[in-house]
N, C-alpha and C. Protein backbone atom coordinates (compact mmCIF):
# COMPACT_ATOMS: atom_id res chain seq x y z
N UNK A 1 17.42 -1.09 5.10
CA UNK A 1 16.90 -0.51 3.88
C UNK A 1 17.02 -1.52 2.74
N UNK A 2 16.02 -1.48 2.01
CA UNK A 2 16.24 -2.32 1.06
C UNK A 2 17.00 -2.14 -0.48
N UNK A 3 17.63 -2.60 -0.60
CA UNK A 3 18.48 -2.45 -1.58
C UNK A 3 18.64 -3.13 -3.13
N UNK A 4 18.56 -4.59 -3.38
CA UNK A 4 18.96 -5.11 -4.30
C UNK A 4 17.38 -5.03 -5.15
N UNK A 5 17.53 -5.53 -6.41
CA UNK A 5 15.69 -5.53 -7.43
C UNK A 5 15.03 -6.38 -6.54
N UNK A 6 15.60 -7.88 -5.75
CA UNK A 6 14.69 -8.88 -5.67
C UNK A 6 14.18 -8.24 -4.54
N UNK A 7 14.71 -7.66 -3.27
CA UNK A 7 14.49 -7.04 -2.24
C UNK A 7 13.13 -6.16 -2.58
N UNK A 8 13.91 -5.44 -3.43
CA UNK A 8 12.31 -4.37 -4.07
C UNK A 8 10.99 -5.11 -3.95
N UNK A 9 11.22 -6.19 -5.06
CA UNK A 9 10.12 -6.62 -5.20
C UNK A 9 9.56 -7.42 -4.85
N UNK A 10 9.96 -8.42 -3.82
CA UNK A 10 9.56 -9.18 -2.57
C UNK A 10 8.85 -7.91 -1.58
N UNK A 11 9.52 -6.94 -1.21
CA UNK A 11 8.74 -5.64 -0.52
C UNK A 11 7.52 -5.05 -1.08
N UNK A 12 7.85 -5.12 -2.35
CA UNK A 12 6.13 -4.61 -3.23
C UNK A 12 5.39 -5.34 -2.91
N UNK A 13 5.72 -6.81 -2.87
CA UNK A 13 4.67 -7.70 -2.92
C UNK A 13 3.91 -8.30 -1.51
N UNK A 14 5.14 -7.77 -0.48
CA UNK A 14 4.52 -7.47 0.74
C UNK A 14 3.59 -6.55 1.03
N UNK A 15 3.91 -5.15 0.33
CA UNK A 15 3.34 -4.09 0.19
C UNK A 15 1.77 -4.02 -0.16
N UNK A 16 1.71 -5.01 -1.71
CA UNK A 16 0.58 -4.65 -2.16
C UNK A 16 -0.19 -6.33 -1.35
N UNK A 17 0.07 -7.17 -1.07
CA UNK A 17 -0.63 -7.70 0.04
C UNK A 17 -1.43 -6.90 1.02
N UNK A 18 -0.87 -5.87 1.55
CA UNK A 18 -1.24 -5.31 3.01
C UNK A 18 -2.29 -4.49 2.39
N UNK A 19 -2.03 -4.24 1.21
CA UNK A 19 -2.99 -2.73 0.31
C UNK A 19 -4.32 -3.77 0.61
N UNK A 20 -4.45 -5.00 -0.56
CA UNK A 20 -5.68 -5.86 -0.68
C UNK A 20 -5.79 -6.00 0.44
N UNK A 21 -5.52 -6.12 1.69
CA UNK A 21 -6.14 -6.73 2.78
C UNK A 21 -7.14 -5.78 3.74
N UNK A 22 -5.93 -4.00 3.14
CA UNK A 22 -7.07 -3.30 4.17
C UNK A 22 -7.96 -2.80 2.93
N UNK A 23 -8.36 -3.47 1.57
CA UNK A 23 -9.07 -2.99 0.72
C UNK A 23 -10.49 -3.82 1.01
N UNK A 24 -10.42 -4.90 2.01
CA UNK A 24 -11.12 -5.76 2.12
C UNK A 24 -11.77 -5.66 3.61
N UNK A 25 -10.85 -5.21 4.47
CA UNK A 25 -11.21 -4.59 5.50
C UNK A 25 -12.09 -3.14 5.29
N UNK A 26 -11.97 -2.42 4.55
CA UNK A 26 -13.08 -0.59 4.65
C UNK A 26 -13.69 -1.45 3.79
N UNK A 27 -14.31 -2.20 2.94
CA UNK A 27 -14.94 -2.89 2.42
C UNK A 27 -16.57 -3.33 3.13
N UNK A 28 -15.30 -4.20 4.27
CA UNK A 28 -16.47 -4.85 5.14
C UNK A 28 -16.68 -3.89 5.98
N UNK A 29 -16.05 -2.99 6.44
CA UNK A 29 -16.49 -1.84 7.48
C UNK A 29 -17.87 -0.95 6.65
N UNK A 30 -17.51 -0.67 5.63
CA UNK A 30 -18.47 0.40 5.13
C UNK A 30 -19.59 -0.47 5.01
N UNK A 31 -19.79 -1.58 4.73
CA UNK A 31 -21.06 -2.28 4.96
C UNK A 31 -21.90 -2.42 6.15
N UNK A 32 -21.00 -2.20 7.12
CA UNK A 32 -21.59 -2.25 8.73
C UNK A 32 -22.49 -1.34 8.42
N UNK A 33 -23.64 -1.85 9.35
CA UNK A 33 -24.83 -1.16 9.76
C UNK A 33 -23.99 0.58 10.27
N UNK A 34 -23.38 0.32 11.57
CA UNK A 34 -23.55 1.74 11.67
C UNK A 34 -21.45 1.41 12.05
N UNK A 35 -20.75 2.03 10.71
CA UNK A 35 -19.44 2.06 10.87
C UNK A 35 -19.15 3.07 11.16
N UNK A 36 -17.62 2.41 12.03
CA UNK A 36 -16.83 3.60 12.86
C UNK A 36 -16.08 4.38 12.04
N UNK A 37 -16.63 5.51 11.67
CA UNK A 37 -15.97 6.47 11.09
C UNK A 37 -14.06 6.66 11.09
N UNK A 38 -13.67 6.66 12.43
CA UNK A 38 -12.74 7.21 12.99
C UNK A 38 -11.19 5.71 12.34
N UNK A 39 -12.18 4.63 12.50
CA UNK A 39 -11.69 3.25 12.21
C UNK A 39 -11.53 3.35 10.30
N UNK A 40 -12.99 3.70 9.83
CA UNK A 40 -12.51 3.71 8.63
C UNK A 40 -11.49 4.74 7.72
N UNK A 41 -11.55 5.68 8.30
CA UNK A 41 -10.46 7.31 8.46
C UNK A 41 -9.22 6.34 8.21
N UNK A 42 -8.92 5.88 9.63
CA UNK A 42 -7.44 5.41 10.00
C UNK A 42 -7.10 4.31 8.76
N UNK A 43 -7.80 3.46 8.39
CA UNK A 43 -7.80 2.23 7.70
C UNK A 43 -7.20 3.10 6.23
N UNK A 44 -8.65 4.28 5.41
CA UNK A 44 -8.29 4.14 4.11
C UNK A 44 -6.74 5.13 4.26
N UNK A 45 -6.25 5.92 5.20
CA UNK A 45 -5.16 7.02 5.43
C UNK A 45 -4.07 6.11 5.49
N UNK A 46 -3.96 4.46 6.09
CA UNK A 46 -3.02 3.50 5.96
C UNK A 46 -2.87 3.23 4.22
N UNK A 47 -4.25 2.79 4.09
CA UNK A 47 -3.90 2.00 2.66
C UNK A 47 -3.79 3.06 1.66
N UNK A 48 -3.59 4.59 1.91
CA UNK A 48 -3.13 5.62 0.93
C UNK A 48 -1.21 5.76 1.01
N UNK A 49 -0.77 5.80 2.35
CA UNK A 49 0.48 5.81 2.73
C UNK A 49 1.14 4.39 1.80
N UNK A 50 0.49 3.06 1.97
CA UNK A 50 1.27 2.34 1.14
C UNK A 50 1.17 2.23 -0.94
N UNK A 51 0.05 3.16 -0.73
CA UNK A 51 0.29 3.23 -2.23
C UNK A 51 0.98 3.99 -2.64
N UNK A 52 1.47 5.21 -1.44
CA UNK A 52 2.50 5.83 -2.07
C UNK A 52 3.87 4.98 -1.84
N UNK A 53 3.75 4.20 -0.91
CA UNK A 53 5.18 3.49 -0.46
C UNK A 53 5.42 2.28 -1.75
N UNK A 54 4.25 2.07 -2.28
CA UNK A 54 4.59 0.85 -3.45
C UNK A 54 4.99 1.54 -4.92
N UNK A 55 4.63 2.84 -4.87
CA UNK A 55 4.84 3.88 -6.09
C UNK A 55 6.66 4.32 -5.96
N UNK A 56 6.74 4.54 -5.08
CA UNK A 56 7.95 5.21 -4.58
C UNK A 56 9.44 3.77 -5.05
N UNK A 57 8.87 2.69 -4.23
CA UNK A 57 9.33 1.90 -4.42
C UNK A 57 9.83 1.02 -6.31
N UNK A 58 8.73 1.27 -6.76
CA UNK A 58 8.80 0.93 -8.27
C UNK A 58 8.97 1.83 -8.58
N UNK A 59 9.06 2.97 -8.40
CA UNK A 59 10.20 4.30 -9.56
C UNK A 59 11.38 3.37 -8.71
N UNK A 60 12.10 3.38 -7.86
CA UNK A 60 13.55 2.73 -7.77
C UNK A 60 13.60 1.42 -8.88
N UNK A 61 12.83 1.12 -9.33
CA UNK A 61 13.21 -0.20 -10.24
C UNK A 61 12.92 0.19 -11.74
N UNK A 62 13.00 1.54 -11.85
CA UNK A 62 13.04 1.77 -13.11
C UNK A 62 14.37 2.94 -13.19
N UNK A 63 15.39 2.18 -14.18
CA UNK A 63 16.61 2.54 -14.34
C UNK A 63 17.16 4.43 -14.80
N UNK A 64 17.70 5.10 -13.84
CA UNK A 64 17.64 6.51 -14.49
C UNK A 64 18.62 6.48 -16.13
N UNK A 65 18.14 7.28 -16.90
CA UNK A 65 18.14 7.45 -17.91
C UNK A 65 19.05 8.79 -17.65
N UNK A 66 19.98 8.75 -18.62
CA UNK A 66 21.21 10.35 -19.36
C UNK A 66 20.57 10.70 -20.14
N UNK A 67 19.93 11.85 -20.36
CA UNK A 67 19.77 12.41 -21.32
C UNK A 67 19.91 13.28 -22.09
């Protein structure tokens, strides 16, 4: 598990790598003449899971507050 800020954000930045890459992938899929539905399903349902995993991740790097 990752733990320390730099950890965090070396992981975000893994994170949002993988986001642009399958943003570039349903990209070129939806351009196909005749795309695989089932392929592009799976693809944008990945790159939704890590935007919640990069969201989740940056609330941990924002400090809780007493109020």
């Amino acid at each position: 598990m990752v733990q320390n800020e730099s950890e965090l954000r070396a992981r975000i930045v893994e994170l949002e790598a993988e986001h642009r890459a399958l943003e570039t992938a349903i990209h070129a899929l939806q351009e196909a003449t005749a795309p695989d539905l089932f392929a592009l399903r799976r693809l944008k349902k990945r790159k939704l899971q890590l935007k919640d995993a990069i969201e989740r991740l940056r609330s941990r790097l924002i400090p809780d507050l007493n109020a």
